[in-house]
C-alpha atoms as a PDB file:
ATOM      1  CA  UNK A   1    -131.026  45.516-129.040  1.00  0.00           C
ATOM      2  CA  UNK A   2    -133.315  45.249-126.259  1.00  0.00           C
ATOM      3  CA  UNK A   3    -135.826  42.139-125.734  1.00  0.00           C
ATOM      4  CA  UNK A   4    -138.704  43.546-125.497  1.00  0.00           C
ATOM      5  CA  UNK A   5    -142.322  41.236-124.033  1.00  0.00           C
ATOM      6  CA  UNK A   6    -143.497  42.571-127.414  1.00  0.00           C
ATOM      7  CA  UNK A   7    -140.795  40.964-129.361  1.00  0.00           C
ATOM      8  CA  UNK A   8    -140.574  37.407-126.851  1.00  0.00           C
ATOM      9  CA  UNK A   9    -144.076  36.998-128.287  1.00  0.00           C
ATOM     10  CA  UNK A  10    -143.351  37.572-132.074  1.00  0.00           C
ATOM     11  CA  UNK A  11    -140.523  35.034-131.151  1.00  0.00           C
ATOM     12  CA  UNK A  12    -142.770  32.301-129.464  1.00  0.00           C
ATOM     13  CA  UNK A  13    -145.636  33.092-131.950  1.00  0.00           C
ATOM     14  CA  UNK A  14    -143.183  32.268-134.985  1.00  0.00           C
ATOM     15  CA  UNK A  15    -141.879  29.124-133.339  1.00  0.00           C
ATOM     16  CA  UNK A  16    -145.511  27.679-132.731  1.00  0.00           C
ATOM     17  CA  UNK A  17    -146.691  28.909-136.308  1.00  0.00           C
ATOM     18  CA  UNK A  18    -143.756  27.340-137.697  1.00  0.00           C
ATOM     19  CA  UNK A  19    -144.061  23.424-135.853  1.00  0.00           C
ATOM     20  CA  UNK A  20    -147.484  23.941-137.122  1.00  0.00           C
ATOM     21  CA  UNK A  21    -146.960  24.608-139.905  1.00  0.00           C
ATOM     22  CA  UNK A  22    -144.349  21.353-140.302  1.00  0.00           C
ATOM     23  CA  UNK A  23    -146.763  19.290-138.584  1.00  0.00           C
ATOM     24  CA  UNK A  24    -149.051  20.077-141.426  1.00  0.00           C
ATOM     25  CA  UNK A  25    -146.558  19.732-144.102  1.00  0.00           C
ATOM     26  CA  UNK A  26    -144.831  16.250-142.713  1.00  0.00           C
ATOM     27  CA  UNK A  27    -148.165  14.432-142.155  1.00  0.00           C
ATOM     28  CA  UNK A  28    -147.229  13.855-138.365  1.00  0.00           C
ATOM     29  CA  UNK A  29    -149.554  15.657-136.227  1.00  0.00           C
ATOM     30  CA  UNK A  30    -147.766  14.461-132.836  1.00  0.00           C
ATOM     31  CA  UNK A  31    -144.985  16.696-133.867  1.00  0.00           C
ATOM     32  CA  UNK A  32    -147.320  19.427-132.101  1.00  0.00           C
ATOM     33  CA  UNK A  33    -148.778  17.720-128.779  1.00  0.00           C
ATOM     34  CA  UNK A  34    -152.268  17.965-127.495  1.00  0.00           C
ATOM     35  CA  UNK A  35    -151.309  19.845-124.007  1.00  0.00           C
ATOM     36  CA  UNK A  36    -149.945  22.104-126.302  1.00  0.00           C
ATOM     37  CA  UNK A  37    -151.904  22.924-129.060  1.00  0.00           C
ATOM     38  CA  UNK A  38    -154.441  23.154-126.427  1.00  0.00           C
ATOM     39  CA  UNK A  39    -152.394  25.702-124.098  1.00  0.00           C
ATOM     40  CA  UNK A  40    -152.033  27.707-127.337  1.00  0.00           C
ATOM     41  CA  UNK A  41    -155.278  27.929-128.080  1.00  0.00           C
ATOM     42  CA  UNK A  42    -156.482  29.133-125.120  1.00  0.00           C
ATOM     43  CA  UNK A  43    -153.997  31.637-124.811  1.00  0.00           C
ATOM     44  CA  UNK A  44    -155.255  32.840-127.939  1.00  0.00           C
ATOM     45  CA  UNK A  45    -158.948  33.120-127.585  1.00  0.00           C
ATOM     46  CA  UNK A  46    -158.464  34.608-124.435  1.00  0.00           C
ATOM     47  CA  UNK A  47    -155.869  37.295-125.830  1.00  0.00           C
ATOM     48  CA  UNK A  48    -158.440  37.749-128.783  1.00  0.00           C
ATOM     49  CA  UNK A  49    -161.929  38.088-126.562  1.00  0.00           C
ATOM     50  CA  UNK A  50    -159.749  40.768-124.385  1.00  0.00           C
ATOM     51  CA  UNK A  51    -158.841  42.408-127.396  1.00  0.00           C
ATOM     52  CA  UNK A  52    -162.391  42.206-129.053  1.00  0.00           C
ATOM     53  CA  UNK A  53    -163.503  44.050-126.244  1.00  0.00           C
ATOM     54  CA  UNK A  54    -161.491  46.763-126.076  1.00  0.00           C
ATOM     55  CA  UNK A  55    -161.734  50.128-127.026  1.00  0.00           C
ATOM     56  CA  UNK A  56    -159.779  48.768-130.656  1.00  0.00           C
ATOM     57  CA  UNK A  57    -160.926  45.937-131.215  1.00  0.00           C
ATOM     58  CA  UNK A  58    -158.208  43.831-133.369  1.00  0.00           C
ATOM     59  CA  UNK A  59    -158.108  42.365-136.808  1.00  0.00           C
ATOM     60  CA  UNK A  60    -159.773  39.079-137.743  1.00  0.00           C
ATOM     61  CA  UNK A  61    -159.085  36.135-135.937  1.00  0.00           C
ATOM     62  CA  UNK A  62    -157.725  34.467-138.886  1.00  0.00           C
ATOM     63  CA  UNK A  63    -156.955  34.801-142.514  1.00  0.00           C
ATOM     64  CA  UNK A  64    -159.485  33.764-144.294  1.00  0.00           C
ATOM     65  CA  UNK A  65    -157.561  33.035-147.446  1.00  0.00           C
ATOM     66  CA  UNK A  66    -155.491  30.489-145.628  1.00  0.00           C
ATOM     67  CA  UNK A  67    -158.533  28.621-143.113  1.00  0.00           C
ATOM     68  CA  UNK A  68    -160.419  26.854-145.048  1.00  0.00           C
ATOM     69  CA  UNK A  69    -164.333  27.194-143.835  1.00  0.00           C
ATOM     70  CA  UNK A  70    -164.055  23.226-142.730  1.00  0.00           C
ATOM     71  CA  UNK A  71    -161.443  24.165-140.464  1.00  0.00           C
ATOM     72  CA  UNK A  72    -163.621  26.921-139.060  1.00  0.00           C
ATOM     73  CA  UNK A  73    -166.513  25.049-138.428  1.00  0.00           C
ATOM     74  CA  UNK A  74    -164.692  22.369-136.996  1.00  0.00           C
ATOM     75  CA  UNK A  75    -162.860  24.260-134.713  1.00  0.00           C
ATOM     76  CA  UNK A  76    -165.441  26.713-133.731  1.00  0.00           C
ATOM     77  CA  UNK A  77    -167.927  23.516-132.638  1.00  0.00           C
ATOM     78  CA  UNK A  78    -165.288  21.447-130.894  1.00  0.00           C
ATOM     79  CA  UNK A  79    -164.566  24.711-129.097  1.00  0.00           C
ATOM     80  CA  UNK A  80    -168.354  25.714-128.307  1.00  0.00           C
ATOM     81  CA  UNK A  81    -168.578  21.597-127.022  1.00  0.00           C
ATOM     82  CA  UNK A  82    -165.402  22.215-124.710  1.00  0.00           C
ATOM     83  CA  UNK A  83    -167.507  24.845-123.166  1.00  0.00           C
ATOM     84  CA  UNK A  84    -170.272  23.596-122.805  1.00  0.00           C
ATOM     85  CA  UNK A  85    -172.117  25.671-125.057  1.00  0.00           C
ATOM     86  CA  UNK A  86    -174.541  24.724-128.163  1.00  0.00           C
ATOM     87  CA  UNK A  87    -175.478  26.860-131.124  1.00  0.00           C
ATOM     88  CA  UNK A  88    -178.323  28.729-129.469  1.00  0.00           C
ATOM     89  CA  UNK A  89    -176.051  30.043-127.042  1.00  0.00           C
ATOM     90  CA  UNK A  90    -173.990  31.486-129.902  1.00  0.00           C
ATOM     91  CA  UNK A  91    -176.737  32.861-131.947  1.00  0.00           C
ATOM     92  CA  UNK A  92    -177.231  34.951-128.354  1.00  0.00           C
ATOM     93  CA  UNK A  93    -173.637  36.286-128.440  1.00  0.00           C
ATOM     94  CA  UNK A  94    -173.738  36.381-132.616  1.00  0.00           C
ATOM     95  CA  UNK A  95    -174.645  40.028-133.441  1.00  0.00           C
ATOM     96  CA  UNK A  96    -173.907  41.386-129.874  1.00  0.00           C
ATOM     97  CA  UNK A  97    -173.491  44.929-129.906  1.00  0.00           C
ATOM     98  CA  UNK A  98    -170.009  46.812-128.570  1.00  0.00           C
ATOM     99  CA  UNK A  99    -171.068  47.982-125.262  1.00  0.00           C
END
């Protein structure tokens, strides 16, 4: 079977979701290091904002059943501080319309 880019990133995907995932489980957070959570992160939201802009735009960021809305919020204003951004600047880019 061929490796295919497609299936290198189901593989790398599964390996971050899953020392996560253990992190979480264990109680040790420093199983998962800051450089890389970080470099994972970013990877995402930029794959995501490419993909929310295209012509399909993809499903939700995360499963909502499994993200609790604490995580969410924390998340979402650590990453509008790490950009320099504040809530008005989001309520801009809120309701946007495609295009």
């Amino acid at each position: 079977m061929a490796v295919t880019a497609q299936t290198k990133a189901s593989d790398v995907g599964g390996g971050f979701v899953a020392a996560a995932e253990d992190a979480l489980a264990s109680g040790d957070l420093s199983r998962v290091s800051d450089a890389e959570l970080e470099r994972v992160m970013t990877a995402a939201v930029r794959l995501y904002a490419a993909k929310a802009d295209g012509d399909s735009p993809p499903a939700a960021p995360v499963a909502a059943s499994v993200v609790t809305p604490t995580e969410i919020v924390v998340t979402v204003s650590d990453m509008l501080k790490a950009a320099g951004l504040n809530l008005w600047d989001l309520s801009m880019w809120f309701n946007r319309s495609k295009r």
